[in-house]
Protein backbone atom coordinates (compact mmCIF):
# COMPACT_ATOMS: atom_id res chain seq x y z
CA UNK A 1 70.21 48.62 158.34
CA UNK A 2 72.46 51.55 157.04
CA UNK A 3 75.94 50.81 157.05
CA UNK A 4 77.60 54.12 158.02
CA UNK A 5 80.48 53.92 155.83
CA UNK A 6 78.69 53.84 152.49
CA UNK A 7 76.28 55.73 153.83
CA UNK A 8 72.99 54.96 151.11
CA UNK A 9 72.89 51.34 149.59
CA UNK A 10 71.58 53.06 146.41
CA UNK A 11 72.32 51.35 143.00
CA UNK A 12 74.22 53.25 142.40
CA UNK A 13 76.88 52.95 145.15
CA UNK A 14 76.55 49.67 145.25
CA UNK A 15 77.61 49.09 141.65
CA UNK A 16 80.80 51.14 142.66
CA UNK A 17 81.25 49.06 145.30
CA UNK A 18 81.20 46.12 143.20
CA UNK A 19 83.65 47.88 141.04
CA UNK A 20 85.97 48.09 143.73
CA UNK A 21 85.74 45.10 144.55
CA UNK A 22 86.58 43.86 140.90
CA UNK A 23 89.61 46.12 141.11
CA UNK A 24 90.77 44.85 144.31
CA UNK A 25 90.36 41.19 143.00
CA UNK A 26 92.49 42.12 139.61
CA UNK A 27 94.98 43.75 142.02
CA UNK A 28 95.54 40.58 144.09
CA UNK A 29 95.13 38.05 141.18
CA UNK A 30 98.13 40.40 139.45
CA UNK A 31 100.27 40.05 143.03
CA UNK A 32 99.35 36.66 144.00
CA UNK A 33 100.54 35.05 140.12
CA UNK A 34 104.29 37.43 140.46
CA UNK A 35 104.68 35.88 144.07
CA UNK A 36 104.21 32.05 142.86
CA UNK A 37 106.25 33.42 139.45
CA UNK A 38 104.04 32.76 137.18
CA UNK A 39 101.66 34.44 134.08
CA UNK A 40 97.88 35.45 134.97
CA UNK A 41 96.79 33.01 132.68
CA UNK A 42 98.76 30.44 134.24
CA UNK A 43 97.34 31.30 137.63
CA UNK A 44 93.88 31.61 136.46
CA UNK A 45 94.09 27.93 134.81
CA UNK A 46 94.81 26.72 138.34
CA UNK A 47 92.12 28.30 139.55
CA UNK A 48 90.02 26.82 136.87
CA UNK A 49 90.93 23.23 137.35
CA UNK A 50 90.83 23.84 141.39
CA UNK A 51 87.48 24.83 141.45
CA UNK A 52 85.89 23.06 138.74
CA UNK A 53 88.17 19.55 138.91
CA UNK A 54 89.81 17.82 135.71
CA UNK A 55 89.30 19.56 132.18
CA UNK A 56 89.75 18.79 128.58
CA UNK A 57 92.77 21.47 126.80
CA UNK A 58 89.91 22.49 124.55
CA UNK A 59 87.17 23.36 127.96
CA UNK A 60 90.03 25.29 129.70
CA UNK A 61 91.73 26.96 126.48
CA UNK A 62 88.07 28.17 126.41
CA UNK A 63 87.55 29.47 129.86
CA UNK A 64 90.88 31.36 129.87
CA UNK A 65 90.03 33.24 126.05
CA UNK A 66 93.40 31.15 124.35
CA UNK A 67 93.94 29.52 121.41
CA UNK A 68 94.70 25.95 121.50
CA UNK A 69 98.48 26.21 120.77
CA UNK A 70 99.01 28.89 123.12
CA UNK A 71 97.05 27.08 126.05
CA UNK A 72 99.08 24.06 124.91
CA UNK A 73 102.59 26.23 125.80
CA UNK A 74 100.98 27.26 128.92
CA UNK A 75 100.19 23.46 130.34
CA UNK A 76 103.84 22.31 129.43
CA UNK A 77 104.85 25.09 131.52
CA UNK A 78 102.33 24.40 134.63
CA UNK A 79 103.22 20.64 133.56
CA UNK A 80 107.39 21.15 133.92
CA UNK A 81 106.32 22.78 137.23
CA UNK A 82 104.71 20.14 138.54
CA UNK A 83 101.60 22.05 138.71
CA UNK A 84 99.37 20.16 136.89
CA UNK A 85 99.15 16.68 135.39
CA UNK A 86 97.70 15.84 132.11
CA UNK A 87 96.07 11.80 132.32
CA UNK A 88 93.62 10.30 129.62
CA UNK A 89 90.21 10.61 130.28
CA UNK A 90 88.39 7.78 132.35
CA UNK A 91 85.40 6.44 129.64
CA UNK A 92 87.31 7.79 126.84
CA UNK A 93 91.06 7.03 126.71
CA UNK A 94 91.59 8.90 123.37
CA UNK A 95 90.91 12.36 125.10
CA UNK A 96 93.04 13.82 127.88
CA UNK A 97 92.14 15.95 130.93
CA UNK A 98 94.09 17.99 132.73
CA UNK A 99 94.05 18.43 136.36
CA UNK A 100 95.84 20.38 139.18
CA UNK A 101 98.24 18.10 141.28
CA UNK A 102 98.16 18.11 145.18
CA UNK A 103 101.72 20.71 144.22
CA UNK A 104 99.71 22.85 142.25
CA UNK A 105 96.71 22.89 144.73
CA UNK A 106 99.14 23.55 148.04
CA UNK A 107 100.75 26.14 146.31
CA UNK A 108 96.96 27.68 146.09
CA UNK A 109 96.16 27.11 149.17
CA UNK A 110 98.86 28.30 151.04
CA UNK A 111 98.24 32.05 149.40
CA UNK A 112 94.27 31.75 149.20
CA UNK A 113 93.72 30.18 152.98
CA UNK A 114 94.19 32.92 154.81
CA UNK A 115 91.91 35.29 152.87
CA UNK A 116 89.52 32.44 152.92
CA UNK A 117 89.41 32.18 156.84
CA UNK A 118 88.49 35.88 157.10
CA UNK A 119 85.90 35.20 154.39
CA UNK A 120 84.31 32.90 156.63
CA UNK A 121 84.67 34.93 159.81
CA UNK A 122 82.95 37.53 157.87
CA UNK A 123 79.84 35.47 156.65
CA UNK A 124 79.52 34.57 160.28
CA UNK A 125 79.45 37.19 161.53
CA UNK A 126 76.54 38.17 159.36
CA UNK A 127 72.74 37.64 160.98
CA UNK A 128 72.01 33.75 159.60
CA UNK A 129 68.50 35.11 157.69
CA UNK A 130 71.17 37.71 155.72
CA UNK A 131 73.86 35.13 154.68
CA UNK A 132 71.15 33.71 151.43
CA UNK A 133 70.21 36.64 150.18
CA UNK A 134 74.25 38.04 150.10
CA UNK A 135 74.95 34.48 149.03
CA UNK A 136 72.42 34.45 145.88
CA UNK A 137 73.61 38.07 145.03
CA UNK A 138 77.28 36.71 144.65
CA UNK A 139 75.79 34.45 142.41
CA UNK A 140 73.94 36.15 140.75
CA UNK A 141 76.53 38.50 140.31
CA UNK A 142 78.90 36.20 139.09
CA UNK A 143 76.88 34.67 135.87
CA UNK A 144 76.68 38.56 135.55
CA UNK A 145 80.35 38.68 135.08
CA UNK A 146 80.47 35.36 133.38
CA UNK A 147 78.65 37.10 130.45
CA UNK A 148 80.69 40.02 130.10
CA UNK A 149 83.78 38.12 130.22
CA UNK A 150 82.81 35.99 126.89
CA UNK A 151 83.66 36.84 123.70
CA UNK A 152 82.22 40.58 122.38
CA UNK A 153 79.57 40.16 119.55
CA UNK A 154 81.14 40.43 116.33
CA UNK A 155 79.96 43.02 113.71
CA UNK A 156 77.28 40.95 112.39
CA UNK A 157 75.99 40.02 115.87
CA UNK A 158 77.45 36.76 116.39
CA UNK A 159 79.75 36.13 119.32
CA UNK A 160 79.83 32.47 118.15
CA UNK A 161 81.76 33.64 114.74
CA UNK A 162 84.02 35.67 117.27
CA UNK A 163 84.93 32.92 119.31
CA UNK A 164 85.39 30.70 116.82
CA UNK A 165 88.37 33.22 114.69
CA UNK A 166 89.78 33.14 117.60
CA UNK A 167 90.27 29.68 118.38
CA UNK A 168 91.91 28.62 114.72
């Protein structure tokens, strides 16, 4: 099936489309953190602990590229906000997690739903024997990004010896 807007599904154009796509993401991750006044990084820890549920301050200072100190600046201010909520850990009460409150998760919500709702109505609107293969490519496509998002090798090769200057 040709889609007559694109016109060819080459490679090519489909690696510009996912290029737009980035861009259009960036655009409203930029729009959605001014509207709830707050940083990217402050948005994008949200995000974090929404989707992937209560985190150590060393697994999310991680995932959002910080240094501990600065992500530590950056929960106190989700934390004032009511945002987030920082609790010991369950088997191990020396270690703390940090998790998004039902606040901090509303607040989400309320500017993701919509989009979400028209993400659905897309998907099913999509023939049923299309939906896994579009499903695994969004996968697929999003280790893809995963990897490119991590630290950059350093000179000697070693992304590990990047990572690691950067978190002291």
């Amino acid at each position: 099936m040709i889609d007559e807007r694109l016109g060819e599904h080459s490679p090519v154009e489909v690696a510009k489309a996912v290029r737009r796509l980035d861009v259009a993401l960036a655009e409203m991750h930029l729009e959605v953190s001014r509207e709830m006044n707050m940083t990217g990084g402050e948005l994008l820890a949200l995000e974090y602990l929404g989707i992937e549920g209560p985190l150590g301050p060393t697994a999310l200072a991680q995932r959002l590229h910080m240094g501990t100190g600065a992500t530590t600046a950056l929960l106190d201010r989700l934390e004032e906000q009511g945002r987030i909520a920082r609790r010991t850990h369950e088997s191990d009460r020396r270690k703390i997690v940090v998790q998004i409150t039902a606040h901090g998760r509303d607040e989400v919500m309320a500017r993701a739903h919509p989009m979400v709702d028209e993400v659905i109505a897309m998907v099913q609107g999509l023939p049923a024997d299309e939906r896994p293969v579009i499903h695994g490519f969004l996968e697929d496509l999003t280790a893809l990004v995963g990897r490119h998002a991590g630290p950059r090798p350093s000179a000697d090769g070693s992304a590990a010896a990047s990572a690691q200057a950067e978190q002291d």
